[in-house]
N, C-alpha and C. Protein backbone atom coordinates (compact mmCIF):
# COMPACT_ATOMS: atom_id res chain seq x y z
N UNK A 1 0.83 -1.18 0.00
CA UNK A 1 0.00 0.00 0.00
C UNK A 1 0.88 1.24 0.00
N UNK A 2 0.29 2.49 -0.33
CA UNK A 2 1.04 3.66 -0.95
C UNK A 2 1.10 4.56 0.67
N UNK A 3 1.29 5.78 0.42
CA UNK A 3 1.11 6.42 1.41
C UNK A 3 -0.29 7.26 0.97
N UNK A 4 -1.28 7.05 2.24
CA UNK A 4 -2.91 7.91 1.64
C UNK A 4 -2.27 9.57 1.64
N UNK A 5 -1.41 10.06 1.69
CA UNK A 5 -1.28 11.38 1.27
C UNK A 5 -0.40 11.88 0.43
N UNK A 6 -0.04 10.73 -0.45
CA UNK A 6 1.07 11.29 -1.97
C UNK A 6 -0.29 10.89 -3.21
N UNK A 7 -0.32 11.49 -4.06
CA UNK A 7 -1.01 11.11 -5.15
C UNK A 7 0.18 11.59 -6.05
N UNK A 8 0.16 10.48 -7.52
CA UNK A 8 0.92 10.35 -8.72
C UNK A 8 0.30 11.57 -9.85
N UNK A 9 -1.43 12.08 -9.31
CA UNK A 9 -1.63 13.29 -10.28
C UNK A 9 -1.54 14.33 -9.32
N UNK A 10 -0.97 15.58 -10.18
CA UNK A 10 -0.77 16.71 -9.74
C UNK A 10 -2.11 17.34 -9.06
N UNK A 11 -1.98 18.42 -7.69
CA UNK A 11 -3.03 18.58 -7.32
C UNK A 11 -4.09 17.70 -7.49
N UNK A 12 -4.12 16.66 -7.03
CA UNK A 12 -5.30 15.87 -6.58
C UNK A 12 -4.74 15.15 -5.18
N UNK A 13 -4.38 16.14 -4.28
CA UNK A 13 -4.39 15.95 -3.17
C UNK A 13 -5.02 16.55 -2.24
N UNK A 14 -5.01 16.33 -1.05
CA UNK A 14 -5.83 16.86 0.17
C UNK A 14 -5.17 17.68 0.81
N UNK A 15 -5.80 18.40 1.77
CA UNK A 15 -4.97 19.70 3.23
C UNK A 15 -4.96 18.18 4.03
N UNK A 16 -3.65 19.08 4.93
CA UNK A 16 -3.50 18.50 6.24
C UNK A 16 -4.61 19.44 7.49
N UNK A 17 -4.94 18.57 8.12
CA UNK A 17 -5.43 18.94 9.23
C UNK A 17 -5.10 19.54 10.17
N UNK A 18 -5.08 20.85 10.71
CA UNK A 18 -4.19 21.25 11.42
C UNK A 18 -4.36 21.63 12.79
N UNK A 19 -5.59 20.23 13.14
CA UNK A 19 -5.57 20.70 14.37
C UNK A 19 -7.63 21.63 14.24
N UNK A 20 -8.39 20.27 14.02
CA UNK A 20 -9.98 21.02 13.96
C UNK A 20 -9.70 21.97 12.89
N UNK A 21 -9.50 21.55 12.04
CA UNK A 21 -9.40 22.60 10.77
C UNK A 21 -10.06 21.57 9.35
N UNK A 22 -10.84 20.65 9.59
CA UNK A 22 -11.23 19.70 8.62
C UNK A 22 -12.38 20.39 8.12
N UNK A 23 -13.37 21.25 9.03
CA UNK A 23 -14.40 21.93 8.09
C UNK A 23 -13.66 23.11 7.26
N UNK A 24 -12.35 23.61 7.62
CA UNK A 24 -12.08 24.39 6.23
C UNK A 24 -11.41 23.62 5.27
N UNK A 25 -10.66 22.52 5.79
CA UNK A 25 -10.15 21.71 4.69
C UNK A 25 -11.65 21.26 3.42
N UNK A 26 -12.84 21.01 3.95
CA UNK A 26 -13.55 20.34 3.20
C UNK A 26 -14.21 21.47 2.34
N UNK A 27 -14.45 22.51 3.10
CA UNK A 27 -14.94 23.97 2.26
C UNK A 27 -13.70 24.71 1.50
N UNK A 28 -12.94 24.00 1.06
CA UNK A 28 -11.36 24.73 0.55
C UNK A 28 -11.51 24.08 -0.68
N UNK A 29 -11.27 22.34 -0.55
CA UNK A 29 -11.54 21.28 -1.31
C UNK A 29 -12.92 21.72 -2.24
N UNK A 30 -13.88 21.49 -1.49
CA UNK A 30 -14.93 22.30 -2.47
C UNK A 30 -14.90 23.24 -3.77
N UNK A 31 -14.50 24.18 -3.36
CA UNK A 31 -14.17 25.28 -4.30
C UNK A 31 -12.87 25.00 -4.77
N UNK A 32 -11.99 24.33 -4.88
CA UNK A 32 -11.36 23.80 -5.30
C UNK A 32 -11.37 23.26 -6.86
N UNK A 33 -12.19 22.64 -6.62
CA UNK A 33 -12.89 21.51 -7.42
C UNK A 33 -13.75 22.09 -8.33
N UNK A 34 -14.14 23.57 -8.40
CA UNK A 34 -14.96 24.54 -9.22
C UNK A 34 -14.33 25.33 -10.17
N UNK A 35 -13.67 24.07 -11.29
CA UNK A 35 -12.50 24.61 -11.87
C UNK A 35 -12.48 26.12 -13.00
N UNK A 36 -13.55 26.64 -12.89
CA UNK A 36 -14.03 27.80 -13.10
C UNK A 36 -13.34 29.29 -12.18
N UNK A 37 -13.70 28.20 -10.90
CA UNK A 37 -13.19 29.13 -9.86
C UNK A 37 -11.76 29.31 -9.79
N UNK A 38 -11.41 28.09 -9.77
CA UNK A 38 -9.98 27.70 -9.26
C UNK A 38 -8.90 28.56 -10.44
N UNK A 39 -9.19 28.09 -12.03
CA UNK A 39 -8.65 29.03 -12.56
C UNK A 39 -8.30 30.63 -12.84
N UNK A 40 -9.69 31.31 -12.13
CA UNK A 40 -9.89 32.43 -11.98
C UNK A 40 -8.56 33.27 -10.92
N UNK A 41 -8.48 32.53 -9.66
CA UNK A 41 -7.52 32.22 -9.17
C UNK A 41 -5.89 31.99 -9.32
N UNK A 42 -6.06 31.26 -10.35
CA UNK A 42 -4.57 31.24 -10.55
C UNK A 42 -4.07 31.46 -11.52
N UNK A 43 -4.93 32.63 -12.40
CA UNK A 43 -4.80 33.54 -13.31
C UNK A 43 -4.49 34.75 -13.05
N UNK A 44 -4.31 34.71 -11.46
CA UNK A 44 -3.62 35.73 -10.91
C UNK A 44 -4.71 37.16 -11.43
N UNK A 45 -5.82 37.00 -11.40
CA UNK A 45 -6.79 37.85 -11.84
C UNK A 45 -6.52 39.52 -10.59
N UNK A 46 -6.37 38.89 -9.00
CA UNK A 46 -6.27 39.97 -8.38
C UNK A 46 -5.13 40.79 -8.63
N UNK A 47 -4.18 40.11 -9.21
CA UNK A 47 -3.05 41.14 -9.14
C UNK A 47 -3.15 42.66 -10.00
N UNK A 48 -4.58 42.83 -10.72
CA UNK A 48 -4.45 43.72 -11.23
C UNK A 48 -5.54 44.98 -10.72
N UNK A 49 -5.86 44.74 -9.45
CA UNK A 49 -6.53 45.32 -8.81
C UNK A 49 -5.88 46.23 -8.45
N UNK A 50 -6.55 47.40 -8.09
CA UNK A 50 -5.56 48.55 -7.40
C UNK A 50 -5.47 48.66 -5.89
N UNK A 51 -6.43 47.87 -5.08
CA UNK A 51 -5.98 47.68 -3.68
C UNK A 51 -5.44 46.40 -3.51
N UNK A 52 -4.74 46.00 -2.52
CA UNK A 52 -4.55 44.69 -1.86
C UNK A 52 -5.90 43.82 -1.40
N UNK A 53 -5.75 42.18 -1.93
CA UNK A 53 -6.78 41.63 -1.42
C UNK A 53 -6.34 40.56 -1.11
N UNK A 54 -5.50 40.25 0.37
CA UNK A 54 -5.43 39.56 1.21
C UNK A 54 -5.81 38.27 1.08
N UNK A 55 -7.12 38.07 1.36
CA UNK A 55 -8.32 36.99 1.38
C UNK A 55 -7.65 36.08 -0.24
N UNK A 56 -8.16 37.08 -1.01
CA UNK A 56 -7.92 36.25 -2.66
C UNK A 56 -6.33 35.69 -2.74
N UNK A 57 -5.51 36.61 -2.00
CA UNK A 57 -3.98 36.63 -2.69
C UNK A 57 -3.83 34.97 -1.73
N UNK A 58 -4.65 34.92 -0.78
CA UNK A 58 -3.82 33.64 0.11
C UNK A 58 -4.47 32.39 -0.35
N UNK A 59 -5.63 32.68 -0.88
CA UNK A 59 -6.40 31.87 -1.51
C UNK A 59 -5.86 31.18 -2.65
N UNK A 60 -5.26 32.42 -3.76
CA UNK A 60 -4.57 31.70 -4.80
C UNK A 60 -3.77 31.11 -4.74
N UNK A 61 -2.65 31.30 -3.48
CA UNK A 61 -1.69 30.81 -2.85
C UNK A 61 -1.30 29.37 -2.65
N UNK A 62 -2.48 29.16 -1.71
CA UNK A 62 -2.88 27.96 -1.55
C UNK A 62 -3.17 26.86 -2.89
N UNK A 63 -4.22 27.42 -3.53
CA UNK A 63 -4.46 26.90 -4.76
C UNK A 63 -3.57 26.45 -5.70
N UNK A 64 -2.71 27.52 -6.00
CA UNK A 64 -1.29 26.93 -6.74
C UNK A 64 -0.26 26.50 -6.17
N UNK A 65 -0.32 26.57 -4.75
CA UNK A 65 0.34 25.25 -4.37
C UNK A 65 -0.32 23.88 -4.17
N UNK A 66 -1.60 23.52 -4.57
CA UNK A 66 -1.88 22.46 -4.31
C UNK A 66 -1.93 22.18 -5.40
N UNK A 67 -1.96 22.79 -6.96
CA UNK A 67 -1.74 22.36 -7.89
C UNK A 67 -0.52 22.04 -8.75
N UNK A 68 0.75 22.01 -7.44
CA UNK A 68 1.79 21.73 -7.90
C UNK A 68 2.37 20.60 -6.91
N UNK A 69 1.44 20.45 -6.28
CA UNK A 69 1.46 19.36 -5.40
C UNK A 69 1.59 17.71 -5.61
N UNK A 70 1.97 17.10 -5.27
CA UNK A 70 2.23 15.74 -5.60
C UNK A 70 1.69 14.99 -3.81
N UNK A 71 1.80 15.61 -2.83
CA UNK A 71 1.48 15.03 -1.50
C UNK A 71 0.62 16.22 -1.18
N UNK A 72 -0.03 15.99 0.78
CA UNK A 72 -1.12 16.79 1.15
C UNK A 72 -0.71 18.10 1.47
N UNK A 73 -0.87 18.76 1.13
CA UNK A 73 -0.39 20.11 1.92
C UNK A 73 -0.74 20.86 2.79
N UNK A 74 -0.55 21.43 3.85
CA UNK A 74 -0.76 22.34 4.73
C UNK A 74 -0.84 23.48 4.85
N UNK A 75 -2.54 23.97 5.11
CA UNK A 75 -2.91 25.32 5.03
C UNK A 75 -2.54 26.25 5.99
N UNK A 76 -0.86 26.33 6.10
CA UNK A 76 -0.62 27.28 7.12
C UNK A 76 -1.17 28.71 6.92
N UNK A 77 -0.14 29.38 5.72
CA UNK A 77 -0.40 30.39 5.10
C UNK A 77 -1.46 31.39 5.62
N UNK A 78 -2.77 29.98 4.65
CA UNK A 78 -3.82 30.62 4.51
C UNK A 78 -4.72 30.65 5.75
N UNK A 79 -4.37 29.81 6.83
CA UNK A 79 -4.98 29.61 8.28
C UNK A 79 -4.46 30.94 8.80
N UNK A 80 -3.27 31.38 8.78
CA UNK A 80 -2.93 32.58 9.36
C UNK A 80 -3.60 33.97 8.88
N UNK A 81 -3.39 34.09 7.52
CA UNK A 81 -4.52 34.89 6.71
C UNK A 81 -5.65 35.14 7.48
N UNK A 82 -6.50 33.73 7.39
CA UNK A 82 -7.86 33.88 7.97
C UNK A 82 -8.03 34.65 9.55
N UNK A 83 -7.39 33.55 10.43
CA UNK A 83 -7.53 34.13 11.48
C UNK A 83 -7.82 35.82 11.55
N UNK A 84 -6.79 36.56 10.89
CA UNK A 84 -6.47 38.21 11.56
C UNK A 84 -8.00 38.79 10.60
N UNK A 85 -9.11 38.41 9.85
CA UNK A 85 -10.27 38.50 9.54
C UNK A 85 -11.60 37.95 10.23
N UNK A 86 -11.56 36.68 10.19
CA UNK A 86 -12.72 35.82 10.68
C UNK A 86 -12.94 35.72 12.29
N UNK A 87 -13.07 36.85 12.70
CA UNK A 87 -13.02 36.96 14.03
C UNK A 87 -13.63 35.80 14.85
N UNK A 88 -15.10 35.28 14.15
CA UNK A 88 -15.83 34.28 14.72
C UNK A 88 -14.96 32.77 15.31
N UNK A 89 -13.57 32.77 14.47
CA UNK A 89 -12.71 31.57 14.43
C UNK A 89 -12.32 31.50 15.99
N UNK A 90 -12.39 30.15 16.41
CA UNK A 90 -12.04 30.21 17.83
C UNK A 90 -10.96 28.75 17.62
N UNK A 91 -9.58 29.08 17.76
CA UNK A 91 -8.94 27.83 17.11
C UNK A 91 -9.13 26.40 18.25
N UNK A 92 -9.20 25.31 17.63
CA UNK A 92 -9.47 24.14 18.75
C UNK A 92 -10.60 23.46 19.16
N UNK A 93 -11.26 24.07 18.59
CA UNK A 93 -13.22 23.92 18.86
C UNK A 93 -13.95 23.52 17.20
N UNK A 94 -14.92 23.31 17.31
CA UNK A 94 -15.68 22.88 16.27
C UNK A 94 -16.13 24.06 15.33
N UNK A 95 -16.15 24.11 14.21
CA UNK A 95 -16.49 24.80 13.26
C UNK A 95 -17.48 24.61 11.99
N UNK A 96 -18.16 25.32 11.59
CA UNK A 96 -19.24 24.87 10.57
C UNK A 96 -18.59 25.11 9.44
N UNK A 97 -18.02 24.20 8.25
CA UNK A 97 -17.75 24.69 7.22
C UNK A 97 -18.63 25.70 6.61
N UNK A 98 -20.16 25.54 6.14
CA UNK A 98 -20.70 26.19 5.73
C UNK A 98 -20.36 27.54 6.00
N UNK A 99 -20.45 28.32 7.30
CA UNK A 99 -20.27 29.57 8.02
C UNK A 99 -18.91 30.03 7.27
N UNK A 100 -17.67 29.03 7.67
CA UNK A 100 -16.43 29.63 7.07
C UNK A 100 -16.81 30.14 5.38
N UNK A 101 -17.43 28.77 4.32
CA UNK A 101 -17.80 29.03 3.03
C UNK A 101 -17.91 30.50 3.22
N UNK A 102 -19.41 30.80 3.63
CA UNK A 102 -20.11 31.82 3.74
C UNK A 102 -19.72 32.98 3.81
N UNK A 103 -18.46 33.14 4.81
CA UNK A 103 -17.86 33.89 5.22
C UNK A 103 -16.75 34.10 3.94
N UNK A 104 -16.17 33.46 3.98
CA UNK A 104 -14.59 33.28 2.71
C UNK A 104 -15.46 33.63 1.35
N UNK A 105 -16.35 33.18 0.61
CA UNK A 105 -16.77 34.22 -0.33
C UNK A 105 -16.98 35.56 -0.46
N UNK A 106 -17.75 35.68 0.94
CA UNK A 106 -18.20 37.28 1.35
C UNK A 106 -17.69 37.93 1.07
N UNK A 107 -16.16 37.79 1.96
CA UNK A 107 -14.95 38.53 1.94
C UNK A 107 -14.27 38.84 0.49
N UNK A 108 -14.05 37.66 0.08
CA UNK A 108 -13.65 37.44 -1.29
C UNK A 108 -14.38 38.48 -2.20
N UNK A 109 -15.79 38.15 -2.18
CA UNK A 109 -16.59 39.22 -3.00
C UNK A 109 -16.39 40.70 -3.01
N UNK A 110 -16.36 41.00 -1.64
CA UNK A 110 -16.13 42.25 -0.90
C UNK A 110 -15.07 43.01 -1.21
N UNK A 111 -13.45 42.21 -1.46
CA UNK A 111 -12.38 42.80 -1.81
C UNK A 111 -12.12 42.88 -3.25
N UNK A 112 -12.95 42.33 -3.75
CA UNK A 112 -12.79 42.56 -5.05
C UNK A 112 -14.01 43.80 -5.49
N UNK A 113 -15.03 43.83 -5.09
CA UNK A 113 -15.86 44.98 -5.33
C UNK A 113 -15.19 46.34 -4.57
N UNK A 114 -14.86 46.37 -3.78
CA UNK A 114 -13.68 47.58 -2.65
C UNK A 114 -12.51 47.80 -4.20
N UNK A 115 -12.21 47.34 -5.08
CA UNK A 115 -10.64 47.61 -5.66
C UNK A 115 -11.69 47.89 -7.16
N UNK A 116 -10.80 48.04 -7.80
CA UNK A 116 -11.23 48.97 -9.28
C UNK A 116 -10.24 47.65 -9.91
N UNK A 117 -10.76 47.26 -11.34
CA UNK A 117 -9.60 46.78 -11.79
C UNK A 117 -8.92 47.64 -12.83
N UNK A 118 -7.92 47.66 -12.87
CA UNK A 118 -7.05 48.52 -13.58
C UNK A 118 -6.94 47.91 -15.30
N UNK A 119 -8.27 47.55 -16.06
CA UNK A 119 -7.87 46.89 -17.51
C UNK A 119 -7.67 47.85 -18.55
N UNK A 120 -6.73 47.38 -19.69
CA UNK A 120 -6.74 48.22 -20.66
C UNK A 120 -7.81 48.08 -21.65
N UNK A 121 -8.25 48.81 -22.10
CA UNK A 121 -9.00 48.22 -22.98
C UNK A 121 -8.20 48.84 -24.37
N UNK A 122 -8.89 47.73 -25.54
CA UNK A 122 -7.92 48.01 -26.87
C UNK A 122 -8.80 48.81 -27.47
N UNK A 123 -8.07 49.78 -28.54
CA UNK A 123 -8.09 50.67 -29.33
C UNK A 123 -8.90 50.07 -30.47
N UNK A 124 -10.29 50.86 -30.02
CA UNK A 124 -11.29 50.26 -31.59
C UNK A 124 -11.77 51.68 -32.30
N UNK A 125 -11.21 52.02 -33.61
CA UNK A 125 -11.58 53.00 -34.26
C UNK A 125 -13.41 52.27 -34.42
N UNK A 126 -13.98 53.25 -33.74
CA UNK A 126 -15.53 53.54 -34.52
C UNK A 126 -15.93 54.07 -35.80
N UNK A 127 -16.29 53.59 -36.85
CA UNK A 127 -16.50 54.78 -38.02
C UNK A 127 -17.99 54.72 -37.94
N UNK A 128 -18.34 55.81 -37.97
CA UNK A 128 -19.95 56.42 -38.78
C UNK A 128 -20.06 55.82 -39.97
């Protein structure tokens, strides 16, 4: 038998647990898996925002490291991230994924509507 936390395909691995952190592991995994989302993400889409967005930047973080992943990885990073936001987080105790979801989009949504994106747009002569 293999080890249950190396997989032979890239990113198709799991978070480590870090300690009552399995409802964000499973709401991480989720959206994960929303490869719509996930690419959006690691298209580095925020970087062209004109404020900082925290939430997204640790998010993608995570994301492209699990998609370069070959074993489970550990959501330090982005556990630290969260904490200094999600005030509700009480580390060691039980947690509702849903709530975190709920919450981690919000935010997500929030910092991206707070920033302007900075696009060019291309040069289209109009003629009459």
């Amino acid at each position: 038998m293999g080890d249950c936390r190396t997989s032979n395909i890239l990113g198709h691995v799991g978070l480590e647990n870090l300690g009552y952190t399995c409802f964000l592991n499973a709401a991480l995994q989720c959206i994960h898996n929303i490869e719509e989302f996930r690419q959006l993400l690691l298209s580095k889409y925020h970087k062209v925002m004109s404020r900082p967005t925290p939430l997204t930047e640790a998010l993608s973080m995570l994301f492209a490291e699990i998609s370069k992943s070959e074993s489970s990885v550990a959501p330090n990073s982005f556990l630290h991230v969260i904490r200094k936001y999600w005030v509700e987080y009480n580390p060691g105790t039980q947690q509702d994924a849903m709530d975190f979801l709920s919450f981690l989009l919000w935010h997500i949504h929030a910092e991206v509507l707070e920033s302007e994106f900075v696009i060019k747009q291309p040069n289209i002569a109009v003629s009459a």
